[in-house]
ModelCIF file with pLDDT and N, C-alpha, C, O atoms, coordinates in Angstrom:
data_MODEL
#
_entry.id   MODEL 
#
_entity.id                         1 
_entity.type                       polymer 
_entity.pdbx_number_of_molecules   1 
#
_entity_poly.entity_id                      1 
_entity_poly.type                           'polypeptide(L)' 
_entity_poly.nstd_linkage                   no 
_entity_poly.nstd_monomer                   no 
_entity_poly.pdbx_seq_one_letter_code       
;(UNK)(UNK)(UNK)(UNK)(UNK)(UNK)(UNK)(UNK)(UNK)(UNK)(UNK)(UNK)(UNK)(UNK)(UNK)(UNK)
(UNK)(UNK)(UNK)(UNK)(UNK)(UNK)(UNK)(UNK)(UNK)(UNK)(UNK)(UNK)(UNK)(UNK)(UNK)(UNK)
(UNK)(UNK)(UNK)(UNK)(UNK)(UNK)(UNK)(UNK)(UNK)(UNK)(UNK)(UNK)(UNK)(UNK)(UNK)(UNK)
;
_entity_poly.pdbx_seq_one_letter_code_can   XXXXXXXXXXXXXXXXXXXXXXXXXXXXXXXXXXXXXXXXXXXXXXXX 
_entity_poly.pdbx_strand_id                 A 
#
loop_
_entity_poly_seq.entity_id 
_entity_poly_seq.num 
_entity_poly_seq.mon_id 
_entity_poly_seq.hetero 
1 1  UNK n 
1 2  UNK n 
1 3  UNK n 
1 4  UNK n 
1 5  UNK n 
1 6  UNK n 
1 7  UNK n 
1 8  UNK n 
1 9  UNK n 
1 10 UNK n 
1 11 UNK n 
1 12 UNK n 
1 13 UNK n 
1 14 UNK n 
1 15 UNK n 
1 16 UNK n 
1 17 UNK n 
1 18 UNK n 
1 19 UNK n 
1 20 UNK n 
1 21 UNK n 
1 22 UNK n 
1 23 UNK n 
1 24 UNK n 
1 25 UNK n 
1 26 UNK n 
1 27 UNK n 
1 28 UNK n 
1 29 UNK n 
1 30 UNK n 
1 31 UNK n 
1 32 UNK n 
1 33 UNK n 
1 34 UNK n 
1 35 UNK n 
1 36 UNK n 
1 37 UNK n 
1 38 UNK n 
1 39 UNK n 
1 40 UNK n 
1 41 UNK n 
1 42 UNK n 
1 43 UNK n 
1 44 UNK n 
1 45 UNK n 
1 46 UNK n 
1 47 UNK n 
1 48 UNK n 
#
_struct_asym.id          A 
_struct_asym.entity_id   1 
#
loop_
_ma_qa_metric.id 
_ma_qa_metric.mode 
_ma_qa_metric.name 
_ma_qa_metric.software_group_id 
_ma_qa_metric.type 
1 global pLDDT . pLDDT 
2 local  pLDDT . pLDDT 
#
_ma_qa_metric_global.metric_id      1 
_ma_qa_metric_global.metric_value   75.29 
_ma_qa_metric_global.model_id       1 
_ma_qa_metric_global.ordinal_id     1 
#
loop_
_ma_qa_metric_local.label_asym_id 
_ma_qa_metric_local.label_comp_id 
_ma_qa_metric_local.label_seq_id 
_ma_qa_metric_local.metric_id 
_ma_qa_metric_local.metric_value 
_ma_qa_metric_local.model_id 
_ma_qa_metric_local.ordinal_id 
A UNK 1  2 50.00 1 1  
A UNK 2  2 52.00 1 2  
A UNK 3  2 50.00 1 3  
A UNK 4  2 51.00 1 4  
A UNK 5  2 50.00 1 5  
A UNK 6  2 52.00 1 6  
A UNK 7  2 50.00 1 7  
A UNK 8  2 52.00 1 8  
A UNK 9  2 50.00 1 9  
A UNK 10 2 55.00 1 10 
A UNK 11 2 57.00 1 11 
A UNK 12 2 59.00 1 12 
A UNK 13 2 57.00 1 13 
A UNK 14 2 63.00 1 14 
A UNK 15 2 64.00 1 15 
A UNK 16 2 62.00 1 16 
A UNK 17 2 64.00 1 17 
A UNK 18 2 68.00 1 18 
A UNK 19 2 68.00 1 19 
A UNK 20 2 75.00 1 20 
A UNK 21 2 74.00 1 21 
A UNK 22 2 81.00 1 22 
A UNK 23 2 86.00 1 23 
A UNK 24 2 84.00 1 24 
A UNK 25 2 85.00 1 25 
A UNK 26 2 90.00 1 26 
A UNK 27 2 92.00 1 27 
A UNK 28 2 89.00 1 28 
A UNK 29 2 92.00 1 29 
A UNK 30 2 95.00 1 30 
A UNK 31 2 93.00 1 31 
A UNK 32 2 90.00 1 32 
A UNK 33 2 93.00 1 33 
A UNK 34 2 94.00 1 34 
A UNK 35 2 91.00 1 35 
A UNK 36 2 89.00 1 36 
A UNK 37 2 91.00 1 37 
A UNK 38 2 91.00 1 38 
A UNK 39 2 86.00 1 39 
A UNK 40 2 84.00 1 40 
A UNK 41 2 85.00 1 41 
A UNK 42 2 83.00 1 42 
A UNK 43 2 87.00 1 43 
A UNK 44 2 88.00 1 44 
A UNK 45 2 88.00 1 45 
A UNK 46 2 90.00 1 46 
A UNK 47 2 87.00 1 47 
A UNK 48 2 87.00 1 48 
#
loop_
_atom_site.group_PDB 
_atom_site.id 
_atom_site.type_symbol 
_atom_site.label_atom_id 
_atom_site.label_alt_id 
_atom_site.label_comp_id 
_atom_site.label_asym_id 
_atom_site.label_entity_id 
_atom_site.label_seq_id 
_atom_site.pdbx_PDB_ins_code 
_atom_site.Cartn_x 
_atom_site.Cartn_y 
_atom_site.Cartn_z 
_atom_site.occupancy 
_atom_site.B_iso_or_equiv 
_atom_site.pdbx_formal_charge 
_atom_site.auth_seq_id 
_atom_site.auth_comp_id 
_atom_site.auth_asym_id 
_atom_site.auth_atom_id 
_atom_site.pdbx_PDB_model_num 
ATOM 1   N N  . UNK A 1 1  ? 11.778  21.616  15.224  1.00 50.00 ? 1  UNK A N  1 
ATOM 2   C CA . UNK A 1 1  ? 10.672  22.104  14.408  1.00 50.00 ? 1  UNK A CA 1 
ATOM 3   C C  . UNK A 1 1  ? 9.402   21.321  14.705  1.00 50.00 ? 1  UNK A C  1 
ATOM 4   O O  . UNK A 1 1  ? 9.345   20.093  14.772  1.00 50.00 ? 1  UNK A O  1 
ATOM 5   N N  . UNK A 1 2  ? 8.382   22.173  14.875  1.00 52.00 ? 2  UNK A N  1 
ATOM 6   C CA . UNK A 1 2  ? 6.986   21.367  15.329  1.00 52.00 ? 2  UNK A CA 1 
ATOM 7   C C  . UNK A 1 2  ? 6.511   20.711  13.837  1.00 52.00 ? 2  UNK A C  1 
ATOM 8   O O  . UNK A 1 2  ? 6.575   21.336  12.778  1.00 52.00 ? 2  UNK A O  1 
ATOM 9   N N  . UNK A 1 3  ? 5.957   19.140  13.997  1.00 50.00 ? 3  UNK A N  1 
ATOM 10  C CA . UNK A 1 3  ? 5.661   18.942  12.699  1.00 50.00 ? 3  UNK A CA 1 
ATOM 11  C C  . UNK A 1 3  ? 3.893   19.633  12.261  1.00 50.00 ? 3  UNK A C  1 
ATOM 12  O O  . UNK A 1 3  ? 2.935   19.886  12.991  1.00 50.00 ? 3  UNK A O  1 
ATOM 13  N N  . UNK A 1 4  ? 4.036   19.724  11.118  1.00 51.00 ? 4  UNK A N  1 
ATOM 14  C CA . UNK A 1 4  ? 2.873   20.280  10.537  1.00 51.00 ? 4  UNK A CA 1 
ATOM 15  C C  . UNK A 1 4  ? 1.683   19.195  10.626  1.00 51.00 ? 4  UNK A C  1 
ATOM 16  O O  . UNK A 1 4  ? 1.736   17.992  10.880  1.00 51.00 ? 4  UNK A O  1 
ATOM 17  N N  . UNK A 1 5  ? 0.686   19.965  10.355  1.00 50.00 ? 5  UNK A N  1 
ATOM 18  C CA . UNK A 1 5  ? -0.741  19.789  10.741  1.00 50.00 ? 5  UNK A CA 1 
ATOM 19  C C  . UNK A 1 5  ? -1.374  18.377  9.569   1.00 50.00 ? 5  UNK A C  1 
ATOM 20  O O  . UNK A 1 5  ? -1.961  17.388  10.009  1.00 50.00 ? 5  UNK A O  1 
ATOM 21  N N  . UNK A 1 6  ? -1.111  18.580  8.238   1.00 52.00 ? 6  UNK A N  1 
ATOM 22  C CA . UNK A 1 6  ? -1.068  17.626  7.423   1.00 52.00 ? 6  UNK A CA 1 
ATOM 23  C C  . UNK A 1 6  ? -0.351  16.172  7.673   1.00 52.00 ? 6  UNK A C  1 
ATOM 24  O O  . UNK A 1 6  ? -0.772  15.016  7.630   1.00 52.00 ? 6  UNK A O  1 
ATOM 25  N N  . UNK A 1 7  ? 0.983   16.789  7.965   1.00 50.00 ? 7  UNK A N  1 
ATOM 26  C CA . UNK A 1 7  ? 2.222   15.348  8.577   1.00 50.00 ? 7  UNK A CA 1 
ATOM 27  C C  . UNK A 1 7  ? 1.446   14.530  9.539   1.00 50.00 ? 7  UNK A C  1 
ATOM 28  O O  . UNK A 1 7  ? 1.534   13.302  9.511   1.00 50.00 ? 7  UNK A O  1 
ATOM 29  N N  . UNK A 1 8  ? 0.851   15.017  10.207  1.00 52.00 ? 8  UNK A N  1 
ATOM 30  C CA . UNK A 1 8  ? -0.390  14.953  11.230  1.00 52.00 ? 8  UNK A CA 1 
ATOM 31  C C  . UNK A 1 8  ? -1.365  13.740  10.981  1.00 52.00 ? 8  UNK A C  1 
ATOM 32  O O  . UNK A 1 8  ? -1.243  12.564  11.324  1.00 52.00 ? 8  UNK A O  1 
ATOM 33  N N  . UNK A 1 9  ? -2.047  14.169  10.509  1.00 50.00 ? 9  UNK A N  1 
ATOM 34  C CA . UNK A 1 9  ? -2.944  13.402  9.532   1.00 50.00 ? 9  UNK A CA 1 
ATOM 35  C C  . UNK A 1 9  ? -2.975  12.821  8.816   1.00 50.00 ? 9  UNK A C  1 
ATOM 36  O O  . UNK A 1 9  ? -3.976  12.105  8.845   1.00 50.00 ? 9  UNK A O  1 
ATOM 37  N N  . UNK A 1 10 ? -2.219  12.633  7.860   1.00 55.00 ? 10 UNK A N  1 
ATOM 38  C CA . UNK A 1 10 ? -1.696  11.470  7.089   1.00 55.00 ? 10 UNK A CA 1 
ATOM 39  C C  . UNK A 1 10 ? -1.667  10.552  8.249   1.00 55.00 ? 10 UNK A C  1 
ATOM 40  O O  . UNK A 1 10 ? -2.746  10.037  8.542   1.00 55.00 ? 10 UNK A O  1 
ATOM 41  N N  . UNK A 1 11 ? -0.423  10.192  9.104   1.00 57.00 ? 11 UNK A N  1 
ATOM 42  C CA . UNK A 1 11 ? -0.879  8.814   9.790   1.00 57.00 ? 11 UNK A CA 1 
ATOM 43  C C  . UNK A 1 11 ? -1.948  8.532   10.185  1.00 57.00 ? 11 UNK A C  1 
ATOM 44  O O  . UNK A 1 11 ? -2.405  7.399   10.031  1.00 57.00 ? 11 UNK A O  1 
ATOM 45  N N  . UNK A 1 12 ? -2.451  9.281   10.652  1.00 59.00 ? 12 UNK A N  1 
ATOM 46  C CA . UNK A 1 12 ? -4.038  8.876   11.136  1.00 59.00 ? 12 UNK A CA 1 
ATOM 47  C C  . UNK A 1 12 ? -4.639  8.542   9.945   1.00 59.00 ? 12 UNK A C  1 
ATOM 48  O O  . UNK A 1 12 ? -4.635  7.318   10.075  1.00 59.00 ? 12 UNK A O  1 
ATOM 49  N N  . UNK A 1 13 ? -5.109  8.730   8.967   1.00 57.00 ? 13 UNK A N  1 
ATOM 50  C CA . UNK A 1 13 ? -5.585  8.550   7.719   1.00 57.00 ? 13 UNK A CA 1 
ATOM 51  C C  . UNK A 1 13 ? -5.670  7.059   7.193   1.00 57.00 ? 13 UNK A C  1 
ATOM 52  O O  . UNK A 1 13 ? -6.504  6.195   6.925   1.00 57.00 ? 13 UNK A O  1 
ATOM 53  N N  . UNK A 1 14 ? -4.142  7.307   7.210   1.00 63.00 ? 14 UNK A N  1 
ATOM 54  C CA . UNK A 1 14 ? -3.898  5.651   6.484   1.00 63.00 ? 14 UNK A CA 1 
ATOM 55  C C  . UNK A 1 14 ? -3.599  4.342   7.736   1.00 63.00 ? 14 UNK A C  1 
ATOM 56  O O  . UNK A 1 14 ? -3.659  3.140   7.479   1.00 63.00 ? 14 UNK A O  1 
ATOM 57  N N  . UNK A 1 15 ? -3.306  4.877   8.973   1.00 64.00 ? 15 UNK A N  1 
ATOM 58  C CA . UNK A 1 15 ? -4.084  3.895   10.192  1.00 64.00 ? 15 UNK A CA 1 
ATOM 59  C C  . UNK A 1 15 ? -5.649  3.323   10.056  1.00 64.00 ? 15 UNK A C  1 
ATOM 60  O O  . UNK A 1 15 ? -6.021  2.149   10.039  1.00 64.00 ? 15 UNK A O  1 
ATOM 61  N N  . UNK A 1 16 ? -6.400  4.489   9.969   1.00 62.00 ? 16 UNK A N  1 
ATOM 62  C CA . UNK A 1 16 ? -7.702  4.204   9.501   1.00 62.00 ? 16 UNK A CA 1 
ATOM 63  C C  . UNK A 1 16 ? -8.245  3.061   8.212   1.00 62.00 ? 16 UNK A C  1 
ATOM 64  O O  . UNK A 1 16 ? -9.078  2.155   8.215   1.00 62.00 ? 16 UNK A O  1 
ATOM 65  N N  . UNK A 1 17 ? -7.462  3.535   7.316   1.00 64.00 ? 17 UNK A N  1 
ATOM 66  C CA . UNK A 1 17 ? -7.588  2.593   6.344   1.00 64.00 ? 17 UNK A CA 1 
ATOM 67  C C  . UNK A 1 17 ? -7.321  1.212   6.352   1.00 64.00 ? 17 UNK A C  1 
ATOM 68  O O  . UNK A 1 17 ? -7.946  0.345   5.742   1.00 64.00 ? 17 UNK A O  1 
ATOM 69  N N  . UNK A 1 18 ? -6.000  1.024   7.349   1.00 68.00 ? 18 UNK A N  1 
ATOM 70  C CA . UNK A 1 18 ? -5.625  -0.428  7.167   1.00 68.00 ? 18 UNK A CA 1 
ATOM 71  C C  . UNK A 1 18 ? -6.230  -1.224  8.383   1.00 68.00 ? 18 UNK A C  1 
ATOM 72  O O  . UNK A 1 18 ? -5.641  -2.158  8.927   1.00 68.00 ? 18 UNK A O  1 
ATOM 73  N N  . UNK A 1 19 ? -7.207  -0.854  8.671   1.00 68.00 ? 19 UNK A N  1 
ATOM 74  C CA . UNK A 1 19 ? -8.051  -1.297  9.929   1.00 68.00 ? 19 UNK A CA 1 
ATOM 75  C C  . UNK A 1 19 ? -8.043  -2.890  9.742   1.00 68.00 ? 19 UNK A C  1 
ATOM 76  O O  . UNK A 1 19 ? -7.735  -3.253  8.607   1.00 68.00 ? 19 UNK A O  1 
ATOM 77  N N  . UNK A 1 20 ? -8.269  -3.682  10.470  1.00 75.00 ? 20 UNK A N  1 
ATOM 78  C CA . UNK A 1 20 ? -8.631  -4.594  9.894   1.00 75.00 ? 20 UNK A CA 1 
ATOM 79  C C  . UNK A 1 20 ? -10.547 -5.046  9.771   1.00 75.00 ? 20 UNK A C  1 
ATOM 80  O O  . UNK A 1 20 ? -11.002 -6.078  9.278   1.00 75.00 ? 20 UNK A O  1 
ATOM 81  N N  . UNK A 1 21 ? -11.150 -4.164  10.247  1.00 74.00 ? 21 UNK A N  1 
ATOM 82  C CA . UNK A 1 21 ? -12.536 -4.080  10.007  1.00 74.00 ? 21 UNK A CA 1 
ATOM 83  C C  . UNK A 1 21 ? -12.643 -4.031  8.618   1.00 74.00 ? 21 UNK A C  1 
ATOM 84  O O  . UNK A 1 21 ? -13.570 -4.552  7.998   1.00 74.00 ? 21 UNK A O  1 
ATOM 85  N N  . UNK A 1 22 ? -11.181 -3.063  7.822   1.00 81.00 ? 22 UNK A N  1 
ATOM 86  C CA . UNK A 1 22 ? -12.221 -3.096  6.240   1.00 81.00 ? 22 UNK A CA 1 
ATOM 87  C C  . UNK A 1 22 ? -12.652 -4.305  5.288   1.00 81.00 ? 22 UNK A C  1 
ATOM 88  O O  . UNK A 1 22 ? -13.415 -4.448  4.332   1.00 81.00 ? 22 UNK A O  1 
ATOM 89  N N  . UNK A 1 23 ? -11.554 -5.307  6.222   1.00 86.00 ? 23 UNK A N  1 
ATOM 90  C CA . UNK A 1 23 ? -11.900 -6.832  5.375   1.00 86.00 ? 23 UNK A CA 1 
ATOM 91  C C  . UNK A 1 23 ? -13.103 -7.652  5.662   1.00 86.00 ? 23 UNK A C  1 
ATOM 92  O O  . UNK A 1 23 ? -13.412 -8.533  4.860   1.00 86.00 ? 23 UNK A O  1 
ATOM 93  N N  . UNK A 1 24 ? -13.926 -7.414  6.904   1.00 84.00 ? 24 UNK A N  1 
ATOM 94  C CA . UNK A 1 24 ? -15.199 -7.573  7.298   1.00 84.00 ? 24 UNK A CA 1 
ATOM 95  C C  . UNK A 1 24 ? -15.914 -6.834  6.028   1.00 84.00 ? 24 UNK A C  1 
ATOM 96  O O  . UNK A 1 24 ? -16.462 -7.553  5.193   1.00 84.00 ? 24 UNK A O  1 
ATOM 97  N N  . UNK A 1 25 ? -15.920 -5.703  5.894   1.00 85.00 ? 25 UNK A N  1 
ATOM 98  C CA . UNK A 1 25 ? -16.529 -4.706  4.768   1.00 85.00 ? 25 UNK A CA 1 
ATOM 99  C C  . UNK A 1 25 ? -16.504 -5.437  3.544   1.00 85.00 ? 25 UNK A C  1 
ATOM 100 O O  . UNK A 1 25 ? -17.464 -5.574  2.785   1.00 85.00 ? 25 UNK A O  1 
ATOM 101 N N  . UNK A 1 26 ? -15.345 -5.903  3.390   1.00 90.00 ? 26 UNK A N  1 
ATOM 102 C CA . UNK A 1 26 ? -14.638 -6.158  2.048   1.00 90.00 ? 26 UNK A CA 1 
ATOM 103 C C  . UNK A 1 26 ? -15.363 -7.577  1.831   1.00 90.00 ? 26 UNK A C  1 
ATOM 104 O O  . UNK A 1 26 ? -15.736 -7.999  0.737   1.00 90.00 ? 26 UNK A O  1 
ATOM 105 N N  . UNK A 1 27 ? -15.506 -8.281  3.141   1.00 92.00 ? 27 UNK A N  1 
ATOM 106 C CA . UNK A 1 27 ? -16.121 -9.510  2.826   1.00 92.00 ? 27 UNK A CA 1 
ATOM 107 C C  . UNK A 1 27 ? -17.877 -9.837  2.697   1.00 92.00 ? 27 UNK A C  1 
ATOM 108 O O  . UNK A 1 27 ? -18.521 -10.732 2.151   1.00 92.00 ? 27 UNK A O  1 
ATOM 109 N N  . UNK A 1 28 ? -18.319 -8.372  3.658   1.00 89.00 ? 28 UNK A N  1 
ATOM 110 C CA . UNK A 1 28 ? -19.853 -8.351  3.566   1.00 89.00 ? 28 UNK A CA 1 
ATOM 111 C C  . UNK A 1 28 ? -20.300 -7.832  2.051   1.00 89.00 ? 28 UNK A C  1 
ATOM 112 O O  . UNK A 1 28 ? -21.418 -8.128  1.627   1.00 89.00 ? 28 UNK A O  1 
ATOM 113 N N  . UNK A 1 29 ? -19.574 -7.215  1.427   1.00 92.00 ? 29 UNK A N  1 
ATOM 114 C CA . UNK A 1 29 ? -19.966 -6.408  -0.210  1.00 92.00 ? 29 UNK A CA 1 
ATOM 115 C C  . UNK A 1 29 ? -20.027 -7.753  -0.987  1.00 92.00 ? 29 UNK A C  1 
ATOM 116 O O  . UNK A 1 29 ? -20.879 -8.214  -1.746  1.00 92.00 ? 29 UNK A O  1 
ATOM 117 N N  . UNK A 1 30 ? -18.550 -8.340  -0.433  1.00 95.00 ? 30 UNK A N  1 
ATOM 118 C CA . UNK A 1 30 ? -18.493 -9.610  -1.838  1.00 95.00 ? 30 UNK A CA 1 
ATOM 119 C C  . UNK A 1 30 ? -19.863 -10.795 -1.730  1.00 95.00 ? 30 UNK A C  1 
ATOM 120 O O  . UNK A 1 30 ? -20.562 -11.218 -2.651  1.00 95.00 ? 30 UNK A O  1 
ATOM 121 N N  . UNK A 1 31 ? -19.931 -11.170 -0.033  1.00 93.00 ? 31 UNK A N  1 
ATOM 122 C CA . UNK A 1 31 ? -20.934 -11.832 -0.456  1.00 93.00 ? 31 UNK A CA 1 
ATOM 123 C C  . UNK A 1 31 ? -22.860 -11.553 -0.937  1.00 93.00 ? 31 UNK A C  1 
ATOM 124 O O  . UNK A 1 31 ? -23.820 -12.280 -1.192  1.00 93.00 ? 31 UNK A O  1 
ATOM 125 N N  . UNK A 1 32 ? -22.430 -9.209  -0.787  1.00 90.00 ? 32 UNK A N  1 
ATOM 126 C CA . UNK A 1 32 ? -24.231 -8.888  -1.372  1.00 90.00 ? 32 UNK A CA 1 
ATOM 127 C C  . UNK A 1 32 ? -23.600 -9.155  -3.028  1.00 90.00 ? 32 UNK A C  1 
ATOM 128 O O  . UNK A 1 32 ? -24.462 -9.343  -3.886  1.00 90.00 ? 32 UNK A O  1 
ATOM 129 N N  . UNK A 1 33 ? -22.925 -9.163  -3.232  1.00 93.00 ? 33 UNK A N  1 
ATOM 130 C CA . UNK A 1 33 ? -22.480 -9.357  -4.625  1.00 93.00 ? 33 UNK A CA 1 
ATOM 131 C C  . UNK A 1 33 ? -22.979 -10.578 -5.453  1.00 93.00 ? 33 UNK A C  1 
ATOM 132 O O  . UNK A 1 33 ? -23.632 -10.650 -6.494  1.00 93.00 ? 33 UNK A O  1 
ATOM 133 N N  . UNK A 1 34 ? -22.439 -11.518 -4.619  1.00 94.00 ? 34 UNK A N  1 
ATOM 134 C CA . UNK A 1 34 ? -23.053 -13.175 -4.869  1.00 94.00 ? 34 UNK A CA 1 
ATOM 135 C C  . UNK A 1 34 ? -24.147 -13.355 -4.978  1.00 94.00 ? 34 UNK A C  1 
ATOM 136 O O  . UNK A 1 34 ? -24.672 -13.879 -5.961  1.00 94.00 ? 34 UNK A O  1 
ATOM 137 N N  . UNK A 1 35 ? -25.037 -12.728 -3.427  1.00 91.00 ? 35 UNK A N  1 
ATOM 138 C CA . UNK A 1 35 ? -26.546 -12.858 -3.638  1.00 91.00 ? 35 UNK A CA 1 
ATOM 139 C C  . UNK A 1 35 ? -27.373 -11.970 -5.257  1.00 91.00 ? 35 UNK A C  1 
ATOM 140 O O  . UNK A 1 35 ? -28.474 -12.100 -5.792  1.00 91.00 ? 35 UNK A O  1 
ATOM 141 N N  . UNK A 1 36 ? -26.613 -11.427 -5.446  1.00 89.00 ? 36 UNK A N  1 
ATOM 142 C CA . UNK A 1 36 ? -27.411 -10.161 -6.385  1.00 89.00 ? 36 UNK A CA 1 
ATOM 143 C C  . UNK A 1 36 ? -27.106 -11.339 -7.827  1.00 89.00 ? 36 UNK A C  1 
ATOM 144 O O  . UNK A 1 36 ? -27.941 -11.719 -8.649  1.00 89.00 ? 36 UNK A O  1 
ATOM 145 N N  . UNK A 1 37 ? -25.781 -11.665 -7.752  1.00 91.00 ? 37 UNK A N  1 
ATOM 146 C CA . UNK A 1 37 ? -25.798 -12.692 -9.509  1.00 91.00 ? 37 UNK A CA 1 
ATOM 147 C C  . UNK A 1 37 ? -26.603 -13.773 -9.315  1.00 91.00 ? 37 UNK A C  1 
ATOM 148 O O  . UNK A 1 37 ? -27.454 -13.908 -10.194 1.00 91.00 ? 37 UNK A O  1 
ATOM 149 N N  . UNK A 1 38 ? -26.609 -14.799 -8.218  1.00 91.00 ? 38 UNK A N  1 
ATOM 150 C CA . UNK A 1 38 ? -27.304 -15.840 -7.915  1.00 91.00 ? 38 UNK A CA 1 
ATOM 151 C C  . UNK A 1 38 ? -28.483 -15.578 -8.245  1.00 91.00 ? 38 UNK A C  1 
ATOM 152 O O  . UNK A 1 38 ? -28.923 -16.169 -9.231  1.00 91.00 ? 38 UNK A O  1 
ATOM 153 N N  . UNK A 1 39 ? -29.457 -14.501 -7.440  1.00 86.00 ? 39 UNK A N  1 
ATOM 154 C CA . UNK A 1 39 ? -30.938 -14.199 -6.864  1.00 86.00 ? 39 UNK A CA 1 
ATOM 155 C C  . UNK A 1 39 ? -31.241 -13.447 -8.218  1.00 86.00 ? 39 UNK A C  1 
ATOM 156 O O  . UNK A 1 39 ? -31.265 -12.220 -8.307  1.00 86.00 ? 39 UNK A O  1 
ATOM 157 N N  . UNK A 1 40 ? -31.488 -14.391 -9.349  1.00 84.00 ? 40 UNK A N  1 
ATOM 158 C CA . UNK A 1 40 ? -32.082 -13.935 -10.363 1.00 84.00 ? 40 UNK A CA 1 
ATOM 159 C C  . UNK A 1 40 ? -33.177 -13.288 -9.995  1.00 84.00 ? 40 UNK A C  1 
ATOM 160 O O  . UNK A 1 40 ? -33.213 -12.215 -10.598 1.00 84.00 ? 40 UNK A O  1 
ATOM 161 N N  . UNK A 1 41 ? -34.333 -13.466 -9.102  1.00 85.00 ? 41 UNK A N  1 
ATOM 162 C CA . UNK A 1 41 ? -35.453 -12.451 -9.382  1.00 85.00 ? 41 UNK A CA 1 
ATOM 163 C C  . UNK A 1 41 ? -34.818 -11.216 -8.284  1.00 85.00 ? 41 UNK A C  1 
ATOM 164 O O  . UNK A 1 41 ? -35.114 -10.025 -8.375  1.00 85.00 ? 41 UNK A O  1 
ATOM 165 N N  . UNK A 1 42 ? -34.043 -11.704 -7.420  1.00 83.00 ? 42 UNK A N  1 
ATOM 166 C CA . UNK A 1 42 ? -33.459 -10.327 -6.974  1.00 83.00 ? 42 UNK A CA 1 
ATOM 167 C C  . UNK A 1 42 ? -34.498 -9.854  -5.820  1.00 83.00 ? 42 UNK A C  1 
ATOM 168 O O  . UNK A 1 42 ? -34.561 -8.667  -5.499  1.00 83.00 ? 42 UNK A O  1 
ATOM 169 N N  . UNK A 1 43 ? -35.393 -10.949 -5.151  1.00 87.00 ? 43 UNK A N  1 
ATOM 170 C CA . UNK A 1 43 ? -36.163 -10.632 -3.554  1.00 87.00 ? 43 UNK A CA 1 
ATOM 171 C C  . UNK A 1 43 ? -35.318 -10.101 -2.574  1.00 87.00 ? 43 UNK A C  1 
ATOM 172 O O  . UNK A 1 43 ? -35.442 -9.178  -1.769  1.00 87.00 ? 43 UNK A O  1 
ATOM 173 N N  . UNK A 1 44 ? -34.576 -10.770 -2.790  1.00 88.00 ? 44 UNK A N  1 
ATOM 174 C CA . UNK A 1 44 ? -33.189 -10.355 -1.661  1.00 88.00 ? 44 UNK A CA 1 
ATOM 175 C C  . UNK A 1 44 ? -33.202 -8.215  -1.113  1.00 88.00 ? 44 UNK A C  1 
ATOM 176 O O  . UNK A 1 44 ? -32.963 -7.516  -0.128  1.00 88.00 ? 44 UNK A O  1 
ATOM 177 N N  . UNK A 1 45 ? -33.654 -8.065  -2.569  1.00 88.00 ? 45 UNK A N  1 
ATOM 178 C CA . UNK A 1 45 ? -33.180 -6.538  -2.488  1.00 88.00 ? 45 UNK A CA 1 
ATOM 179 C C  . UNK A 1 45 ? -34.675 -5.777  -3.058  1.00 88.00 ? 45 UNK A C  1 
ATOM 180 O O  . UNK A 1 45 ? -34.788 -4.783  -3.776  1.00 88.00 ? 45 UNK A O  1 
ATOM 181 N N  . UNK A 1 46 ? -35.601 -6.528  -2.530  1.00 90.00 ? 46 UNK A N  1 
ATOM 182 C CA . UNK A 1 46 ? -36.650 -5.673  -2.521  1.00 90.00 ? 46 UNK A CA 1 
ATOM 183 C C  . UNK A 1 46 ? -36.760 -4.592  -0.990  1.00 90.00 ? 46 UNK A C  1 
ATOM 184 O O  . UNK A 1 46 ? -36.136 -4.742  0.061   1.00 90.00 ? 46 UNK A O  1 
ATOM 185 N N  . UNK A 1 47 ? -37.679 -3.616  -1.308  1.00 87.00 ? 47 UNK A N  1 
ATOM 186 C CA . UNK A 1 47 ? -38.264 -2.401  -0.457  1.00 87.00 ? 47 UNK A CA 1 
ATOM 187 C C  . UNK A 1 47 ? -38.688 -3.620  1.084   1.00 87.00 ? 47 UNK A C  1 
ATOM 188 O O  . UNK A 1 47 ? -38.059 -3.386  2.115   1.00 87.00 ? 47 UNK A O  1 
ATOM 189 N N  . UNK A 1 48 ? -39.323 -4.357  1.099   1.00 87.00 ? 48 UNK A N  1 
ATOM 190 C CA . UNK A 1 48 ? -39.458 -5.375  1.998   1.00 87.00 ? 48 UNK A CA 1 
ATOM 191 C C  . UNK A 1 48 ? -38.570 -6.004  2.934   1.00 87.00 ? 48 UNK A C  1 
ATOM 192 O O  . UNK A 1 48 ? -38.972 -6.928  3.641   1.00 87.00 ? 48 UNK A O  1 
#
């Protein structure tokens, strides 16, 4: 039986997910996170 088109994709899916790039991601958010509680006036995240 040929597997289906979904069965398919799912691995690819969750390959994608467990990348290990997302912990780069995971680690660039946490530290705009830091800057944003720290940087009381919050320059960091001006239009500039």
């Amino acid at each position: 039986p040929r597997e289906s088109e979904p069965s398919r994709s799912r691995p690819r899916l969750s390959s994608i997910f467990k990348a290990p790039e997302w912990a780069l991601v995971a680690g660039i958010l946490a530290v705009l996170a830091v800057i944003y509680v720290l940087d009381r006036d919050h320059a960091f995240y001006q239009s500039y």
